[in-house]
Protein backbone atom coordinates (compact mmCIF):
# COMPACT_ATOMS: atom_id res chain seq x y z
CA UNK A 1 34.68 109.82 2.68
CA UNK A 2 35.25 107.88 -0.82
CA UNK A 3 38.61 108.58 -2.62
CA UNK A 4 38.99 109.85 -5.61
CA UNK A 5 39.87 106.60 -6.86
CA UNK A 6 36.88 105.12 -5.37
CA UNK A 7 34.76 107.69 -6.94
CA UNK A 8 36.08 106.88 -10.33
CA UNK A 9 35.62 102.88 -9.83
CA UNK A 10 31.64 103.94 -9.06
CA UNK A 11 31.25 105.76 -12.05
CA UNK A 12 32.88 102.97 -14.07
CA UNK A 13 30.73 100.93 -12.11
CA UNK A 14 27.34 102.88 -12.79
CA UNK A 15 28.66 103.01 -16.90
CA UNK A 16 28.74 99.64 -16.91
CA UNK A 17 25.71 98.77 -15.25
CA UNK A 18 23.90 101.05 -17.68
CA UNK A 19 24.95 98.92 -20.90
CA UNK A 20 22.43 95.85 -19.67
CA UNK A 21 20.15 97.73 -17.36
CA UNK A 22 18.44 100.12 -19.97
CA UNK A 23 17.69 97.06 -22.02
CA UNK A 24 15.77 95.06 -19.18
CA UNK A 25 11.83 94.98 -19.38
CA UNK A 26 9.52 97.26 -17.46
CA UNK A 27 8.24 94.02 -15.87
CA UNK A 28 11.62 93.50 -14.06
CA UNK A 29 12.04 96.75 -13.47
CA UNK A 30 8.53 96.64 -11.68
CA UNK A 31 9.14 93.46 -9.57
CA UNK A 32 12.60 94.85 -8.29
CA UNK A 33 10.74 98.00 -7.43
CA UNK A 34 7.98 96.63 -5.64
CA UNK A 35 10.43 94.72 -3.36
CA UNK A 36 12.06 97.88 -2.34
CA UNK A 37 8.57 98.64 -1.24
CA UNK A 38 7.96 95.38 0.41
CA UNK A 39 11.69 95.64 2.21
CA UNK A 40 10.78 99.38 3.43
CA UNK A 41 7.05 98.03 5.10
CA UNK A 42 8.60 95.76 6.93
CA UNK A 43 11.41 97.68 8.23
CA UNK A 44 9.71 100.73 8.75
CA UNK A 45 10.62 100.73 12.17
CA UNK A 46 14.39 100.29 11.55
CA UNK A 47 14.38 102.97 8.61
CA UNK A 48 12.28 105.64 11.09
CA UNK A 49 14.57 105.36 13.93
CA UNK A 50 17.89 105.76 11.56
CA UNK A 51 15.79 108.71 10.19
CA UNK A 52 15.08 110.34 13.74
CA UNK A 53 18.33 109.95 15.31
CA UNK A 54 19.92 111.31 12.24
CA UNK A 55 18.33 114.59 11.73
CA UNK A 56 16.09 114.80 14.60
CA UNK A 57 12.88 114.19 12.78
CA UNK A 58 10.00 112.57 15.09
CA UNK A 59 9.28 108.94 15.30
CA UNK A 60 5.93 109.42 13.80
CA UNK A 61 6.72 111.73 11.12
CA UNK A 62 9.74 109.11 10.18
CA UNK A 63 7.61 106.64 9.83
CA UNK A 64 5.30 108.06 7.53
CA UNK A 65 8.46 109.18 5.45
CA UNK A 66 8.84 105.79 5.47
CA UNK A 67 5.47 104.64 3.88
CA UNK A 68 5.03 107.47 1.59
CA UNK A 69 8.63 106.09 0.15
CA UNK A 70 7.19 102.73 -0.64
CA UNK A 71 4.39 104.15 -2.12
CA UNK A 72 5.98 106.44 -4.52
CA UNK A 73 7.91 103.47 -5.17
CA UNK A 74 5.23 101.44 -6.25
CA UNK A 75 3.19 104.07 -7.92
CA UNK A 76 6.04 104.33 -10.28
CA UNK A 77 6.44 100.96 -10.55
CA UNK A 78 2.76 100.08 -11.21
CA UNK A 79 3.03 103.34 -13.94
CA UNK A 80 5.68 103.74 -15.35
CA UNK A 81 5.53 102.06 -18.40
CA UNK A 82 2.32 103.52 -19.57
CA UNK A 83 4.00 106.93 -18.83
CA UNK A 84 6.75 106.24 -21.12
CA UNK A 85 4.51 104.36 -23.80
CA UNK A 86 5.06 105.61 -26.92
CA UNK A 87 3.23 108.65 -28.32
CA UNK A 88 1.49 108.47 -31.40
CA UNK A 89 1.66 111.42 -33.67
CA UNK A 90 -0.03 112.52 -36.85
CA UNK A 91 1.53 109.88 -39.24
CA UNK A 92 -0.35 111.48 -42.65
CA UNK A 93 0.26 115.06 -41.63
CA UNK A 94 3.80 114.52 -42.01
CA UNK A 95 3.74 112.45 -44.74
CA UNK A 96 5.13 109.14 -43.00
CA UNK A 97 3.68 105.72 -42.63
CA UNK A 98 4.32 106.37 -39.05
CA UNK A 99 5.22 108.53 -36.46
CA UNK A 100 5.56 108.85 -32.48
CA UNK A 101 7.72 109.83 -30.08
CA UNK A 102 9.70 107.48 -27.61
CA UNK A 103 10.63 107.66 -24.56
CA UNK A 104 14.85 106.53 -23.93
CA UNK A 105 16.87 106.28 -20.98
CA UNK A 106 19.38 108.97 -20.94
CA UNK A 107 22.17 107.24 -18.77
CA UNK A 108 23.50 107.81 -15.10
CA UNK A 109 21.26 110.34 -13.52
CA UNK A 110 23.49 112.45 -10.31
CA UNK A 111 21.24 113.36 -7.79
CA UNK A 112 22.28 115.87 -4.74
CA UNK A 113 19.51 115.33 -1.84
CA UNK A 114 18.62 117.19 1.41
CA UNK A 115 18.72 115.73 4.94
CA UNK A 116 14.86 117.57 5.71
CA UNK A 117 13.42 114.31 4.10
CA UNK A 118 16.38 112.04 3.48
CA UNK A 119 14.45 108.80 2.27
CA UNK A 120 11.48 110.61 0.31
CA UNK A 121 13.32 113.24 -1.44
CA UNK A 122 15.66 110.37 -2.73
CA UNK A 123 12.80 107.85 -3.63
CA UNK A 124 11.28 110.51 -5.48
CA UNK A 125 14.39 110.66 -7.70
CA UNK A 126 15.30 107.18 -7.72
CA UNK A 127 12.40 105.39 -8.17
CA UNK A 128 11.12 107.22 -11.74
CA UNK A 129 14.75 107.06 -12.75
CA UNK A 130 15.04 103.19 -12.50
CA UNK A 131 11.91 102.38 -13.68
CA UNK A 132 12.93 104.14 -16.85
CA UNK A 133 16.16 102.71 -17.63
CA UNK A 134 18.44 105.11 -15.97
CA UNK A 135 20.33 104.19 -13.68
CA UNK A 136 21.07 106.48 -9.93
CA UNK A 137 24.02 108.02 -8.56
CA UNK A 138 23.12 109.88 -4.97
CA UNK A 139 25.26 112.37 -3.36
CA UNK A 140 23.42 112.78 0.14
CA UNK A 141 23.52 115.42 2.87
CA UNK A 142 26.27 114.97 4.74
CA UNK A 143 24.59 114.63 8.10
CA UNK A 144 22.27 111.68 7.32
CA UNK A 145 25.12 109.32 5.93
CA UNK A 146 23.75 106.44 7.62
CA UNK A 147 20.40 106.82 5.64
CA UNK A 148 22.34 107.10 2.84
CA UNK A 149 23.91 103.91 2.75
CA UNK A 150 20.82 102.36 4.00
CA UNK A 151 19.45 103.60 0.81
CA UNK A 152 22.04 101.71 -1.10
CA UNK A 153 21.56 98.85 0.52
CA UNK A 154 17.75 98.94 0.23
CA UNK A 155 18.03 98.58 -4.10
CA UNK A 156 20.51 95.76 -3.37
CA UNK A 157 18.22 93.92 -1.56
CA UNK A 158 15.39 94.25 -3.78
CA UNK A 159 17.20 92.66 -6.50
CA UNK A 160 18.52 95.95 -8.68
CA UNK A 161 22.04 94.62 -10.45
CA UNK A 162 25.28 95.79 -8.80
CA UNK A 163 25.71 99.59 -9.80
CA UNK A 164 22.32 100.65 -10.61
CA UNK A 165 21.91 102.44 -7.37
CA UNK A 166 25.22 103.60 -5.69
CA UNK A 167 25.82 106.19 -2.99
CA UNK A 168 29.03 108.84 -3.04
CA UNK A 169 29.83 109.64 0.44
CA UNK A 170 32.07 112.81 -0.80
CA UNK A 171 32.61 116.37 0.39
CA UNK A 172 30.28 119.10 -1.53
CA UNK A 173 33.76 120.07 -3.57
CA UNK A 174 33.20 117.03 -5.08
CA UNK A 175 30.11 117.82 -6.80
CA UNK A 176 31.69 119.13 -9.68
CA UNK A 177 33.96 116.55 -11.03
CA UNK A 178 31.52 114.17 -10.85
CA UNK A 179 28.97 116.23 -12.66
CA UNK A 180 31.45 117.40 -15.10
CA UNK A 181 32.38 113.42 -15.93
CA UNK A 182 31.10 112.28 -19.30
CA UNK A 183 29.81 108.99 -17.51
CA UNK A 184 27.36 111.02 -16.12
CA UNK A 185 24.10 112.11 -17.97
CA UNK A 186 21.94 114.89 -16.15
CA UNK A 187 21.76 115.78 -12.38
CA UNK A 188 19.10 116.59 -9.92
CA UNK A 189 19.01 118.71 -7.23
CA UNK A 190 16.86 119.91 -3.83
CA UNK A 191 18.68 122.68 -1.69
CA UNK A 192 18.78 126.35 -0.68
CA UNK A 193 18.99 128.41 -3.88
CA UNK A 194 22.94 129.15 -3.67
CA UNK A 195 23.78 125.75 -4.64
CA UNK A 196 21.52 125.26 -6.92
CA UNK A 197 23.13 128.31 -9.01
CA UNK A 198 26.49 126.71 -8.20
CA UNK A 199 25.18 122.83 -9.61
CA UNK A 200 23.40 125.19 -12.41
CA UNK A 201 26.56 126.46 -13.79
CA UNK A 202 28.43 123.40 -13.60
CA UNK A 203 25.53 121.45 -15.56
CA UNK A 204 25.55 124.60 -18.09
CA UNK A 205 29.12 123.95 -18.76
CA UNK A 206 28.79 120.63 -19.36
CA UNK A 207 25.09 120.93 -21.56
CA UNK A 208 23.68 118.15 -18.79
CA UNK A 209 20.07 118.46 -18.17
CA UNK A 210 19.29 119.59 -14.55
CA UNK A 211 16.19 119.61 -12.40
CA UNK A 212 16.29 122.04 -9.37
CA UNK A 213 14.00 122.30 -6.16
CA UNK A 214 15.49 124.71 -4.67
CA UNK A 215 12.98 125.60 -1.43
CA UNK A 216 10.16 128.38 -1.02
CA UNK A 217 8.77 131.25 0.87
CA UNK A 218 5.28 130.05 0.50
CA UNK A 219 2.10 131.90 1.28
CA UNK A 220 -0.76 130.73 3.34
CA UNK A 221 -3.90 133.20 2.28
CA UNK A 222 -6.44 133.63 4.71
CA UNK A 223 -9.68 135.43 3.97
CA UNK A 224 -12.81 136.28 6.05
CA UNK A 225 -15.14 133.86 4.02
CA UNK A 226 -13.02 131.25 4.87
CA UNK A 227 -13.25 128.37 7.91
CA UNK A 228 -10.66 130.38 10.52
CA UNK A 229 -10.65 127.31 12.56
CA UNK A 230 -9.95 125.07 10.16
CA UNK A 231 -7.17 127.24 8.56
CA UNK A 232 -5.39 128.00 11.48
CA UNK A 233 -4.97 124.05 12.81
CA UNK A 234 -4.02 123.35 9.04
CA UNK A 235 -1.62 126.26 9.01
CA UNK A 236 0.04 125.37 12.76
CA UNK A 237 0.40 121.78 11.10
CA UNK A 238 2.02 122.94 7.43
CA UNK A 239 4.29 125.50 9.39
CA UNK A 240 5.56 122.72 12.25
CA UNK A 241 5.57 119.78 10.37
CA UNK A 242 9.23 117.98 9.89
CA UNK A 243 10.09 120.52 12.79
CA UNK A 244 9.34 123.52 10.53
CA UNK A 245 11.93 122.08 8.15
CA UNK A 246 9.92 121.92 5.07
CA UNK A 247 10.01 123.23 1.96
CA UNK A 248 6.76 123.60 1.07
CA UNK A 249 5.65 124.67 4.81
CA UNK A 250 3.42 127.79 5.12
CA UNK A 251 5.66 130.42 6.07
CA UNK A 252 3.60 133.47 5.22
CA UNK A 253 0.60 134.05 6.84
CA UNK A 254 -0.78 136.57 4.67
CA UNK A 255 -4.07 137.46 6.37
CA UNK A 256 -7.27 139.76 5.85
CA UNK A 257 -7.14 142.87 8.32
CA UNK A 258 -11.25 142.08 9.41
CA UNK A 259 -10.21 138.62 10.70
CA UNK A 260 -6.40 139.00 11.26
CA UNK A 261 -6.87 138.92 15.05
CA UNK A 262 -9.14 136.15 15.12
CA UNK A 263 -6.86 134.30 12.99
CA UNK A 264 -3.47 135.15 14.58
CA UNK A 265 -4.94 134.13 18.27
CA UNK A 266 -6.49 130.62 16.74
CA UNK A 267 -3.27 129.99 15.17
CA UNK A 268 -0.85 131.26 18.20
CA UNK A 269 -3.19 128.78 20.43
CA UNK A 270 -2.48 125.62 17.85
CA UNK A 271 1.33 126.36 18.20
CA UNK A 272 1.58 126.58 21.52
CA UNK A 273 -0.47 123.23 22.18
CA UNK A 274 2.54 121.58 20.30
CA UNK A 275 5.01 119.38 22.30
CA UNK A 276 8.28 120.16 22.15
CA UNK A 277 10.86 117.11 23.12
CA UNK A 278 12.82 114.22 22.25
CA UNK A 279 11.84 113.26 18.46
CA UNK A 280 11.69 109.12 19.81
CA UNK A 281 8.83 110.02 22.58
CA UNK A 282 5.17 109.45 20.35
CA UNK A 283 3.79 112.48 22.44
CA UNK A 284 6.26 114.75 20.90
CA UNK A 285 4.97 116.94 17.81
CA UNK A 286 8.26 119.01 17.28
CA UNK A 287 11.69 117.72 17.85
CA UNK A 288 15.09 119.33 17.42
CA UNK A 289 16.06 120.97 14.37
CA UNK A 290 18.92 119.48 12.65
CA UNK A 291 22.11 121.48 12.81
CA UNK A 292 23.22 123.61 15.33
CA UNK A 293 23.52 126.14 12.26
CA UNK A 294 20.01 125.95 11.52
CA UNK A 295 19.13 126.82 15.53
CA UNK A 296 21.38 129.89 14.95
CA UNK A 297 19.60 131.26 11.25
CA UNK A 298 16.42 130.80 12.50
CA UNK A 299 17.37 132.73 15.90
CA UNK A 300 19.03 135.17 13.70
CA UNK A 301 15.95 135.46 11.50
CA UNK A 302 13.28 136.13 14.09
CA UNK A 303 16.18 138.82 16.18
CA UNK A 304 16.02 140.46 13.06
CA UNK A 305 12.42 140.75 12.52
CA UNK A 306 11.76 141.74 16.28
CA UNK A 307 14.44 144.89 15.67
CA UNK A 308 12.60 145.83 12.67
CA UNK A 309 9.26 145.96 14.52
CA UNK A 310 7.91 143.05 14.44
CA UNK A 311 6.10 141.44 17.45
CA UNK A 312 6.52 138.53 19.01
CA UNK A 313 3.28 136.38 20.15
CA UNK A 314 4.81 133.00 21.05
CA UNK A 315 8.23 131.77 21.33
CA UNK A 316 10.60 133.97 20.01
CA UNK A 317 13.74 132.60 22.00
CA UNK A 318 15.63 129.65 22.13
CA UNK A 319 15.21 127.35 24.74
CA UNK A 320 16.96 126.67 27.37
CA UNK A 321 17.93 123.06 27.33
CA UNK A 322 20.32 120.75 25.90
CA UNK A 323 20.01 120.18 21.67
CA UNK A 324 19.14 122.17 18.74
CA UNK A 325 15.69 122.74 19.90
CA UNK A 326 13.99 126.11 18.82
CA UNK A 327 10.07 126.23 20.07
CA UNK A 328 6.79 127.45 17.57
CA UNK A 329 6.98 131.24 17.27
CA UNK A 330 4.13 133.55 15.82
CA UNK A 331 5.27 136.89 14.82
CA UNK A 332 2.76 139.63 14.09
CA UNK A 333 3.20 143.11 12.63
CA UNK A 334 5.55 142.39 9.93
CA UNK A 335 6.07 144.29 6.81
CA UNK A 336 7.17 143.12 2.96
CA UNK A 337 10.16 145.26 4.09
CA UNK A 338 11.67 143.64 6.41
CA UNK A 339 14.41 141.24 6.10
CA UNK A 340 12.52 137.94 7.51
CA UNK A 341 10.30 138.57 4.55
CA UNK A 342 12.80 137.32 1.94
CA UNK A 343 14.52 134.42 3.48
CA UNK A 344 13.08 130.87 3.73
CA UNK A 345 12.85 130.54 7.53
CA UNK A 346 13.38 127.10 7.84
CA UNK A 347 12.18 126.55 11.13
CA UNK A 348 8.64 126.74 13.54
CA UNK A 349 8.35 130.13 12.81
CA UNK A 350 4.89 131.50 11.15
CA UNK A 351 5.11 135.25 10.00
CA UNK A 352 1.77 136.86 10.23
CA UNK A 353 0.69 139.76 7.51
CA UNK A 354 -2.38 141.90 7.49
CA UNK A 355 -3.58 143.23 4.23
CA UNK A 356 -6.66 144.96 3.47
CA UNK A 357 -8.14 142.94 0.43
CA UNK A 358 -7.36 140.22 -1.83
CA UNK A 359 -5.37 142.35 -4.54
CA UNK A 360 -2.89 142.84 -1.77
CA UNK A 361 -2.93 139.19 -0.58
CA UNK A 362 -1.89 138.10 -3.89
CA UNK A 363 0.50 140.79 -4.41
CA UNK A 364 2.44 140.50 -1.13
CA UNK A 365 2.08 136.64 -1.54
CA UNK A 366 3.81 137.37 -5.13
CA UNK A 367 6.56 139.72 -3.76
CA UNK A 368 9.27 137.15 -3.36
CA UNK A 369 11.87 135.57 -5.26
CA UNK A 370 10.75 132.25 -4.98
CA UNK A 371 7.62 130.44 -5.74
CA UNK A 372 7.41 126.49 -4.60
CA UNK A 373 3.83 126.09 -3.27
CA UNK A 374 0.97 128.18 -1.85
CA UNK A 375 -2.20 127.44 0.43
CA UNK A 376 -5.32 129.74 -0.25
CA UNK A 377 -8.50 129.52 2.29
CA UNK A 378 -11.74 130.88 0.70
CA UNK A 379 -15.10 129.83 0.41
CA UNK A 380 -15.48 132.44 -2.45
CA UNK A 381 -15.13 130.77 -5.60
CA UNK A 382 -13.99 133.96 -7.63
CA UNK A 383 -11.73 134.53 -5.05
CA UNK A 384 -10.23 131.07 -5.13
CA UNK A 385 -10.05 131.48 -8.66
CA UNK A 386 -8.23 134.52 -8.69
CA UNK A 387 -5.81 132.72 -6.57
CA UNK A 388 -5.37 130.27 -8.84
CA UNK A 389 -4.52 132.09 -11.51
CA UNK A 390 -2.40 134.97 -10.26
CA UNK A 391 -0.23 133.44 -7.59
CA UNK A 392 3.27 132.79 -9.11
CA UNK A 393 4.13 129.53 -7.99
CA UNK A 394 4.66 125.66 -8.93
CA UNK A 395 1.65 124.98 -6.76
CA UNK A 396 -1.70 126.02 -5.22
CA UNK A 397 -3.76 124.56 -2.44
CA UNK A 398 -7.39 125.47 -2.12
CA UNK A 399 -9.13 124.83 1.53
CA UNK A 400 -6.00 122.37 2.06
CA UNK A 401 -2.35 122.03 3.34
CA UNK A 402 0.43 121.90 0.71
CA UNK A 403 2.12 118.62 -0.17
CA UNK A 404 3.67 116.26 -2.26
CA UNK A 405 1.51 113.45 -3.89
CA UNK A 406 3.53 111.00 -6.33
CA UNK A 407 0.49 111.65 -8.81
CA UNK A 408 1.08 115.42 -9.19
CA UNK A 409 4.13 117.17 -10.37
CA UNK A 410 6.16 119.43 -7.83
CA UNK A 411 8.40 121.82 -8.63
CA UNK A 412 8.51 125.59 -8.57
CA UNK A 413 9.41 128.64 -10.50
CA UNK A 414 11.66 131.82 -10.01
CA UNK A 415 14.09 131.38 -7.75
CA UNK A 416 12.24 127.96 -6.61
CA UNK A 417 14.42 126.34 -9.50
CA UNK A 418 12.59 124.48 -12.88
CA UNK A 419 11.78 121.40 -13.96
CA UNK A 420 9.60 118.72 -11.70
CA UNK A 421 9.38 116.09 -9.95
CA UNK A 422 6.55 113.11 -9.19
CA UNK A 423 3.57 112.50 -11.88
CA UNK A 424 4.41 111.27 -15.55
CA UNK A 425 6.12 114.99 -15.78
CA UNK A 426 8.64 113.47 -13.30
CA UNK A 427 9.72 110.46 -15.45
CA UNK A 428 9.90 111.87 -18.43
CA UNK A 429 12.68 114.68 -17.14
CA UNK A 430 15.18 112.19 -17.83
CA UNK A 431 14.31 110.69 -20.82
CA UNK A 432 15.22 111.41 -24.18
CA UNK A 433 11.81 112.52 -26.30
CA UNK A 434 13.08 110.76 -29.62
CA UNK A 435 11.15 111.75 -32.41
CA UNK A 436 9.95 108.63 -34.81
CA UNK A 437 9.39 109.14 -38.28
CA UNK A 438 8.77 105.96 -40.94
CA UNK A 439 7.95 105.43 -44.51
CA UNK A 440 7.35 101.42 -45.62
């Protein structure tokens, strides 16, 4: 772990990097940025198996982490200066020769990233924060360090000057001190909702700008007009997916009572088709989650639910091997009541409830205190509009599996934290919207 005198020489470090960076062209900006793509093709392999043996992630799905990250990367770089082109305004109506609004830099942006997806969640910060002039500070989980520094080195490579991209390997007490230092501009944050009111209140204190991801109990609507198939191989994919440490995974099932059955057997059957095992092997779908403290919540979690009635129609029980393996569980018979209900479960664990019509779908779907994503399966158009409009989240999926896409903004509301990420939206949350007004 970094001193505090080390810390202090990379903030001095990122300060003075900022004073020439801001100023170079977007064109520079772009090439450097599309060699960080280049460098992360052509090590995939390298970056995947850091990835896997880090957090437990499989081979497959760290590979695609992987490519998404270059692609983000060069979406940004390929966009970002029309994102941040200037904004004309009504020149006349305000009774200037001219006026439009311009998009600044605002300095050294602090970002505090998750292990679930430890190179896209941080290319997702750093890549609209360089393009734009900032420059990245990134304080990473604490059990992907290697990733981390591979991160580091990645920028390097590409060409980015010395101090435009720097990791802090520091202890979570650290958070605040560096936050609170005037060398630093805004911060950025995805984790569990408890530190995101902790990095909150720091930011408060010091008037930074913050951005906050802070995880989701989303819905997955199923109706009887809807493909049941379909939904439940989607929803066995969005609940397992990253070894059911996602979070914008389905977690709620929230089902109609005429095809609940139906539904609950298709989607038991995809679950328990899914291979369990070492996250290197390619035949293995779900690998080991990535703390022994997770294996022990989510244990916790479905003990819980079980005691309060619930039903158990897969899994249900750790398994009895070595590693922090916990296997697909379906639960059935579970009530808004119950303690499962309210906690992200972030594990292979789908929560089935029955309801007896849409109004309640949306209701129970809307009866939590955060609100990432959602996925809604309808072939009724009113009805998908009525999901659409009344579900209180940052997010809704129609006939498809939620995700993130580096053309649409993601972010959530509630408890899910504010501000986004991704899309022109997520460039433009740390700049500085200066307002331009001229007379000649």
């Amino acid at each position: 772990m970094l001193s505090p005198q080390a810390v202090d020489r990379r903030l001095a470090s990122s300060a003075a990097a900022y004073v020439a960076f801001r100023t170079t062209t977007f064109a520079q900006r772009k090439a450097w940025m599309h060699r960080c793509a280049d460098i992360l093709e052509a090590e995939v392999e390298t970056f995947a198996n850091t990835i896997s043996l880090e957090m437990g992630k499989t081979l497959v799905a760290a590979r695609a982490e992987v490519l998404k990250s270059a692609f983000g990367a060069r979406f940004y770089a390929d966009n970002a200066e029309s994102f941040l082109a200037d904004e004309p305004a009504d020149a006349a109506g305000v009774g200037a020769t001219a006026a439009y609004v311009r998009w600044e830099p605002l300095g050294a942006i602090f970002a505090i990233m998750p292990w679930n997806y430890p190179f896209w969640q941080v290319m997702r910060f750093a890549a609209p924060t360089l393009m734009a002039g900032n420059v990245g500070i990134l304080k990473h989980a604490s059990n992907v360090p290697r990733c981390a520094l591979a991160l580091e080195d990645l920028f390097e490579r590409a060409g980015f000057p010395t101090g435009v991209f720097q990791t802090l390997l520091v202890e979570p007490e650290t958070v605040e001190s560096v936050l609170s230092d005037p060398r630093v501009a805004a911060v950025t944050i995805t984790a569990g909702e408890a530190a995101g009111r902790s990095v909150g209140a720091i930011a408060g204190r010091a008037i930074k700008k913050s951005v906050m991801e802070l995880g989701g109990n989303d819905a997955f609507i199923v109706m009887p007009s809807s493909n049941l198939a379909e939904a439940a191989a989607v929803g066995a994919k969005s609940r397992c997916q990253n070894n059911g440490q996602s979070c914008i995974a389905a977690k709620r099932f929230i089902v109609h009572e005429d095809v609940v059955d139906e539904f609950s057997a298709l989607l038991t059957a995809a679950m328990a088709a899914l291979v369990v095992g070492d996250p290197l092997e390619a035949s293995t779908d779900v690998g080991p989650l990535a703390t022994q403290r997770a294996v022990i919540d989510v244990d916790a979690a479905v003990r819980s639910a079980v005691e309060e009635g619930g039903r158990v129609l897969l899994g249900g029980q750790r398994l009895d091997r070595d590693g922090w393996f916990y296997p697909p569980t379906v639960l059935t018979d579970l009530k808004s009541t119950m303690r499962i209900h309210d906690e992200e479960v972030f594990g292979p664990v789908a929560q089935i409830y029955a309801v007896p019509n849409l109004d309640a779908a949306i209701a129970l779907a809307n009866a939590t205190e955060l609100g990432l994503s959602s996925s809604g399966w309808t072939t009724d158009v009113d009805e998908q509009d009525r999901i659409v409009a009344e579900l209180a989240v940052g997010a809704v999926f129609v006939n498809g599996m939620s995700a993130s896409y580096p053309a649409l903004p993601f972010g959530g509301v509630k408890g899910s934290g504010h501000g986004r990420e991704l899309a022109a939206m997520g460039i433009k949350e740390f700049c500085n919207a200066k307002t331009v007004w001229v007379r000649r």
